[in-house]
Protein backbone atom coordinates (compact mmCIF):
# COMPACT_ATOMS: atom_id res chain seq x y z
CA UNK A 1 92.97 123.23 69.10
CA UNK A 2 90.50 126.20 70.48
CA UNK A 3 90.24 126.33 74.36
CA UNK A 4 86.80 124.83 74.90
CA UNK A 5 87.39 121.25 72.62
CA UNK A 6 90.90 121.50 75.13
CA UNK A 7 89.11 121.42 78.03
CA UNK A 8 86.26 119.17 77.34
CA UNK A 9 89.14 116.87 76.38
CA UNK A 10 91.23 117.17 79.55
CA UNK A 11 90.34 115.06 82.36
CA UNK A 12 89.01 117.48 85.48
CA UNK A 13 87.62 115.19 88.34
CA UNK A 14 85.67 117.27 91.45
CA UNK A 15 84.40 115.52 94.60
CA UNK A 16 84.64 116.02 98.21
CA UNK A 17 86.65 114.67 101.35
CA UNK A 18 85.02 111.81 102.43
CA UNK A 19 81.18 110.25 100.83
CA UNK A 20 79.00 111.32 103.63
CA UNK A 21 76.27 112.36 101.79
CA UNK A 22 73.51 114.52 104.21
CA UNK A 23 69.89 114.50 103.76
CA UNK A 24 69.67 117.88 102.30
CA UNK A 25 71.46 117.01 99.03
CA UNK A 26 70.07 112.86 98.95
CA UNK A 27 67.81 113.35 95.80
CA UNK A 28 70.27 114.68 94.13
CA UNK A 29 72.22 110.92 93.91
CA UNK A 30 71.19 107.99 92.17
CA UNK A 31 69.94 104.42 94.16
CA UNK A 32 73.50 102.18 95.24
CA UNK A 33 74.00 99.85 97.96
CA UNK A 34 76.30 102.11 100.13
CA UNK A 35 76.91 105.35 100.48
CA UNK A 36 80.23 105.48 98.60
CA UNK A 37 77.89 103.71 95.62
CA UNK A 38 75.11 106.56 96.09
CA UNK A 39 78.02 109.17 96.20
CA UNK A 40 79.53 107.91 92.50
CA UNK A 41 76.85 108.24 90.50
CA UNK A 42 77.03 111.65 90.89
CA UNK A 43 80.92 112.25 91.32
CA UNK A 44 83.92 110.58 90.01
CA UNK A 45 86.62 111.47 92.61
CA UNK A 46 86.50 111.38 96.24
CA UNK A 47 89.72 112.14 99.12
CA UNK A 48 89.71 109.52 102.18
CA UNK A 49 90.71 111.67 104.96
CA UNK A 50 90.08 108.68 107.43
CA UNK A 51 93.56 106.94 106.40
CA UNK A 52 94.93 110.37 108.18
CA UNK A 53 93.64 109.23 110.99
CA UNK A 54 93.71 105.29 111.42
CA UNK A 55 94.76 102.41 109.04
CA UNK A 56 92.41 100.30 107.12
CA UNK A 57 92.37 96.67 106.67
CA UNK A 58 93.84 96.42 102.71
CA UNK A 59 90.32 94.40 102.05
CA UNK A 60 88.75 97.18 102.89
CA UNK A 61 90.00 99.24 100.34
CA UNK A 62 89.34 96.62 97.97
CA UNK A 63 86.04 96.75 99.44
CA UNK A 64 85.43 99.81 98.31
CA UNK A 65 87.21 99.55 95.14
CA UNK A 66 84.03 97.13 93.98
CA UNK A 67 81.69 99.55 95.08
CA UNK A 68 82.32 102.01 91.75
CA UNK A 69 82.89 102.59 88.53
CA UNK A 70 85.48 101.18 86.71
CA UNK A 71 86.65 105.21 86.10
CA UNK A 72 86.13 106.32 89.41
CA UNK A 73 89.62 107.47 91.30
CA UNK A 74 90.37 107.71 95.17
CA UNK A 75 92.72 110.03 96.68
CA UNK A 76 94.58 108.56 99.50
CA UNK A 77 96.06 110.91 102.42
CA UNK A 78 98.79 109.56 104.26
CA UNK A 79 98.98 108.96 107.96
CA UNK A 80 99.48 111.75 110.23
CA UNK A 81 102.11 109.30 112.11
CA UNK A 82 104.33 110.09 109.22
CA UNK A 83 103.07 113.88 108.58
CA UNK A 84 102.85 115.53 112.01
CA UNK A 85 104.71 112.98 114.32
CA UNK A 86 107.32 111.57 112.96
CA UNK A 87 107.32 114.67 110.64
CA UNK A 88 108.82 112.70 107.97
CA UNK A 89 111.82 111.51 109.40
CA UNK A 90 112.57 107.85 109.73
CA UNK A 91 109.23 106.70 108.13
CA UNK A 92 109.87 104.18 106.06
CA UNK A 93 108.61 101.11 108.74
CA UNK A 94 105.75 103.53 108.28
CA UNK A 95 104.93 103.42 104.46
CA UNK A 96 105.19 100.03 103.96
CA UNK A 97 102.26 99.30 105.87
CA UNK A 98 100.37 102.43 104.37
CA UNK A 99 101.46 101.44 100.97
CA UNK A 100 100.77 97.75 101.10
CA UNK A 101 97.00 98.55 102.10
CA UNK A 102 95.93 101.43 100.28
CA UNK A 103 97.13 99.82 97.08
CA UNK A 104 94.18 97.40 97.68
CA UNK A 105 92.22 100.03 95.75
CA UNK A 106 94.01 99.09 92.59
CA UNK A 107 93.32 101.17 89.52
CA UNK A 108 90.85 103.08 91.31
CA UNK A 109 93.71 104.59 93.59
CA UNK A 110 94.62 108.06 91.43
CA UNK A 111 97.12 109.19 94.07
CA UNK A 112 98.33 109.99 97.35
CA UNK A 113 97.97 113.38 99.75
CA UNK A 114 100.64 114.22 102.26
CA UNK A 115 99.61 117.54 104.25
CA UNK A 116 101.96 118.64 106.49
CA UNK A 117 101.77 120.19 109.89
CA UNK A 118 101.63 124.27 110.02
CA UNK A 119 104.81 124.21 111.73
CA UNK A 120 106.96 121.91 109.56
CA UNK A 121 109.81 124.26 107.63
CA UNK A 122 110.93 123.30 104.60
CA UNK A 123 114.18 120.92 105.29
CA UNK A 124 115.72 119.95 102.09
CA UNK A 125 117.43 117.40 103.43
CA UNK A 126 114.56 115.85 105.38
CA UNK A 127 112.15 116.13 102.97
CA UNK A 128 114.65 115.06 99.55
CA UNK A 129 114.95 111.80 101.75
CA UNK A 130 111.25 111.13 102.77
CA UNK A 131 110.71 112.08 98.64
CA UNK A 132 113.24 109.14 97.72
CA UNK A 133 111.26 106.67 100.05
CA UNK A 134 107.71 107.31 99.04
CA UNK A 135 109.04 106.90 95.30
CA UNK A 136 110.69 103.35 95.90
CA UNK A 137 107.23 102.49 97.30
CA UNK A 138 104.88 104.23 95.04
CA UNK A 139 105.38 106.16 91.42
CA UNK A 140 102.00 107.33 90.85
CA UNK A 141 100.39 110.55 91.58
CA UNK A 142 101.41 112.05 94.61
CA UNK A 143 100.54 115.72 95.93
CA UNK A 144 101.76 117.51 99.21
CA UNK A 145 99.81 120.36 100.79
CA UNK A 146 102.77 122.37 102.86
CA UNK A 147 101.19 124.65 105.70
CA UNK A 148 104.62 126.92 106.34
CA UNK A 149 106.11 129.61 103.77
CA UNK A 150 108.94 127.58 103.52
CA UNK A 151 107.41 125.43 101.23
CA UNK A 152 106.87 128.27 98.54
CA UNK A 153 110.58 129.31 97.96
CA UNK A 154 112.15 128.00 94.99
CA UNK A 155 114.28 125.72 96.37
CA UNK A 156 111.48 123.75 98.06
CA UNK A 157 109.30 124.22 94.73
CA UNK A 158 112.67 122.53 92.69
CA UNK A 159 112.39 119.61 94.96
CA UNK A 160 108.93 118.80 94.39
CA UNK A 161 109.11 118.96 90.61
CA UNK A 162 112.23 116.31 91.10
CA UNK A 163 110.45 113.91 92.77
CA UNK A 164 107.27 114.19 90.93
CA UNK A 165 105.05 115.62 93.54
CA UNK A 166 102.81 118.51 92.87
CA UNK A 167 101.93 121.08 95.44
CA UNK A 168 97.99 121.39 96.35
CA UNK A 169 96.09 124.39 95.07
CA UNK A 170 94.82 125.69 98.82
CA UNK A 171 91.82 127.92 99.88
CA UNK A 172 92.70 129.58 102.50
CA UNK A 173 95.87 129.86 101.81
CA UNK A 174 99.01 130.76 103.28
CA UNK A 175 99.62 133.12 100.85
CA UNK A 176 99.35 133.96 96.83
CA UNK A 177 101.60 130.74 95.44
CA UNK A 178 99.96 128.70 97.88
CA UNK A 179 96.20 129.31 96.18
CA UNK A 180 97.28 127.76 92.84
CA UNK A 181 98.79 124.06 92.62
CA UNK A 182 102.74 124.38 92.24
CA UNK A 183 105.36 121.76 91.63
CA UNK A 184 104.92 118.98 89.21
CA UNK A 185 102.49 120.19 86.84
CA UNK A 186 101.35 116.65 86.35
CA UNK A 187 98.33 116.04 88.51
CA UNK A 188 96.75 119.77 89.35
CA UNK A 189 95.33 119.37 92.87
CA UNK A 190 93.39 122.04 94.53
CA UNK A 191 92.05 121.20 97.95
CA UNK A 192 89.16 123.99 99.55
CA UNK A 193 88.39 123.84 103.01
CA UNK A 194 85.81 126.73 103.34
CA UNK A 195 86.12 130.39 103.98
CA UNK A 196 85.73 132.63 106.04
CA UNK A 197 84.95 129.34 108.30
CA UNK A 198 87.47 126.81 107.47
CA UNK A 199 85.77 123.30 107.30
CA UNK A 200 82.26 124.84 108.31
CA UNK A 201 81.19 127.82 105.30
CA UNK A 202 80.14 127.55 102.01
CA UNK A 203 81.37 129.27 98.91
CA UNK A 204 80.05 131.85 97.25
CA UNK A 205 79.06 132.05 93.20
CA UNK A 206 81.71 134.24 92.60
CA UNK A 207 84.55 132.41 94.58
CA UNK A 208 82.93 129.47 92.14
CA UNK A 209 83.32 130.88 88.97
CA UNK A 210 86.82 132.34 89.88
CA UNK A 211 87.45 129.03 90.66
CA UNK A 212 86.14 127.24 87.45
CA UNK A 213 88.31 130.17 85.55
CA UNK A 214 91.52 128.68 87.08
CA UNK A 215 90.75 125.26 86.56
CA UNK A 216 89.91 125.91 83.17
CA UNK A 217 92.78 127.65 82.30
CA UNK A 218 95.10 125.25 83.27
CA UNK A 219 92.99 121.78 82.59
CA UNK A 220 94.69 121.30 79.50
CA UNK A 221 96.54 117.77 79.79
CA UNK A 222 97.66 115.71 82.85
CA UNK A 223 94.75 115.24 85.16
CA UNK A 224 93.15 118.00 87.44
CA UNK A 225 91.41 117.33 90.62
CA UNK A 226 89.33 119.60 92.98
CA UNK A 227 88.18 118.54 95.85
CA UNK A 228 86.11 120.56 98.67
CA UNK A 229 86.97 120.09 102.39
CA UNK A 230 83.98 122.13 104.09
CA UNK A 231 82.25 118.83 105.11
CA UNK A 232 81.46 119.97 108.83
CA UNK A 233 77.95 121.95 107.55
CA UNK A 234 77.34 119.67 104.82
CA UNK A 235 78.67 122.40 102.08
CA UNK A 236 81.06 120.18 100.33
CA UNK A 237 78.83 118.54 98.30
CA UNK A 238 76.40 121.72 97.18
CA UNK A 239 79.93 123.09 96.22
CA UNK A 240 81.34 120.58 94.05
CA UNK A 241 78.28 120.19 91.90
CA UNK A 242 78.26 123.99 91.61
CA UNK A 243 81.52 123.80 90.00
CA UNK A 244 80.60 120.90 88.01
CA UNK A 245 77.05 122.85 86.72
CA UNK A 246 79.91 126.00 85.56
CA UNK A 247 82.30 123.76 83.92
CA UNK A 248 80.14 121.92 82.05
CA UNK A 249 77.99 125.13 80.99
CA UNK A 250 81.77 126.63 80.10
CA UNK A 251 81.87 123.78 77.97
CA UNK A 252 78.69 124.09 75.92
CA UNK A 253 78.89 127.94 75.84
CA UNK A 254 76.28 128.67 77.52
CA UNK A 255 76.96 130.55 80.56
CA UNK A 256 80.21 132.74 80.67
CA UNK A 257 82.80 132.14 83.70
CA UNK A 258 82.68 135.36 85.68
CA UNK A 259 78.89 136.07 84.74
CA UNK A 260 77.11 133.45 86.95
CA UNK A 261 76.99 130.34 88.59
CA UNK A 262 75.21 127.28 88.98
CA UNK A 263 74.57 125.29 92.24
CA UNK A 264 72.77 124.33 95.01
């Protein structure tokens, strides 16, 4: 098998954090009855930051299940109640609730996101336990995006490959492991917030195509997902169908990774 028929072959979903689609980018998506429904005709993967925030009803996620295609995956992130204030400790009346809802998004749901706090070390006993619970309640995908350089020693890296979790893929990142994902190699999950301006700037061609050139190189089974977080200008989406325009010209040869890029 050459590289390119490997990568048109392995599955490599982009999107953004949330559907919020702004009126600079509207022609670029097709006619739907929502906004979600506008958003997937263009994109087959989005991240729903809001469950961070507050719960949803469960028939709202099945709500919004019906309102793509049948291929189209969600990425769940978990509450921050269990993240950042209970800082995983004694969470389990915590994901049942969480579990029992978001699964109303059925085969649409392609996994769950647990960033933690900057200031949450590494605690292998702490986190090997919260790791055992999520598992008895969920055994799909499941990434964590670890904010302190405790997470990047081998020990911590060990414990996410046990459990099945990979480690996100970050930009900015803490450091150099922490810009590629880590851990369980099974679902590749790179999450980019914007730089210099976290949230706010957009990404240059060349950050693009260094980009596509990583997710290339490793897109070669399991499932890769890359999702932009610089929503607060309205960058997000000009940036995810920039990296769609480069993979897709990767894959038909036309325009070299490194020597351009396509975009808004």
């Amino acid at each position: 098998m050459n590289e390119s028929s490997s990568v048109q072959r392995a599955r490599v979903r982009i999107g953004c954090a949330g559907w919020s689609i702004s009126a600079a980018h509207r022609d670029a998506f097709g006619a739907g009855d929502s906004m979600l429904a506008r958003y997937a005709t263009v994109f087959d993967a989005v991240e729903i930051n809001s469950s961070f925030y507050r719960p949803h009803q469960r028939k709202t996620y099945e709500r919004w299940a019906a309102s793509v295609p049948a291929d189209f995956r969600f990425s769940a992130k978990l509450p921050k109640s269990i993240s950042h204030e209970a800082r995983l400790h004694r969470t389990g009346p915590l994901l049942e609730p969480f579990i029992e809802e978001v699964t109303g998004l059925g085969a649409n749901l392609g996994g769950l996101l647990l960033q933690l706090p900057p200031s949450l070390a590494f605690d292998a006993r702490t986190a090997a336990t919260f790791f055992r619970m999520l598992r008895a309640r969920w055994n799909g995908g499941c990434v964590c995006e670890p904010r302190h350089a405790s997470w990047f020693a081998p020990a911590a890296t060990e414990l996410l490959r046990k459990h099945a979790i990979g480690r996100v893929g970050a930009d900015p990142a803490l450091n150099q492991d922490a810009r590629v994902p880590g851990g369980d190699g099974s679902w590749r999950y790179w999450r980019w917030h914007g730089s210099p301006q976290m949230y706010y700037s957009a990404y240059s061609p060349s950050a693009l195509a260094e980009l596509a050139e990583q997710v290339a190189a490793t897109a070669d089974d399991g499932e890769t997902w890359v999702i932009f977080d610089n929503t607060a200008a309205g960058h997000a989406i000009g940036d995810a169908r920039g990296l769609q325009s480069l993979l897709a010209a990767r894959r038909a040869g036309i325009v070299p990774i490194g020597h351009g890029a396509a975009g808004d």
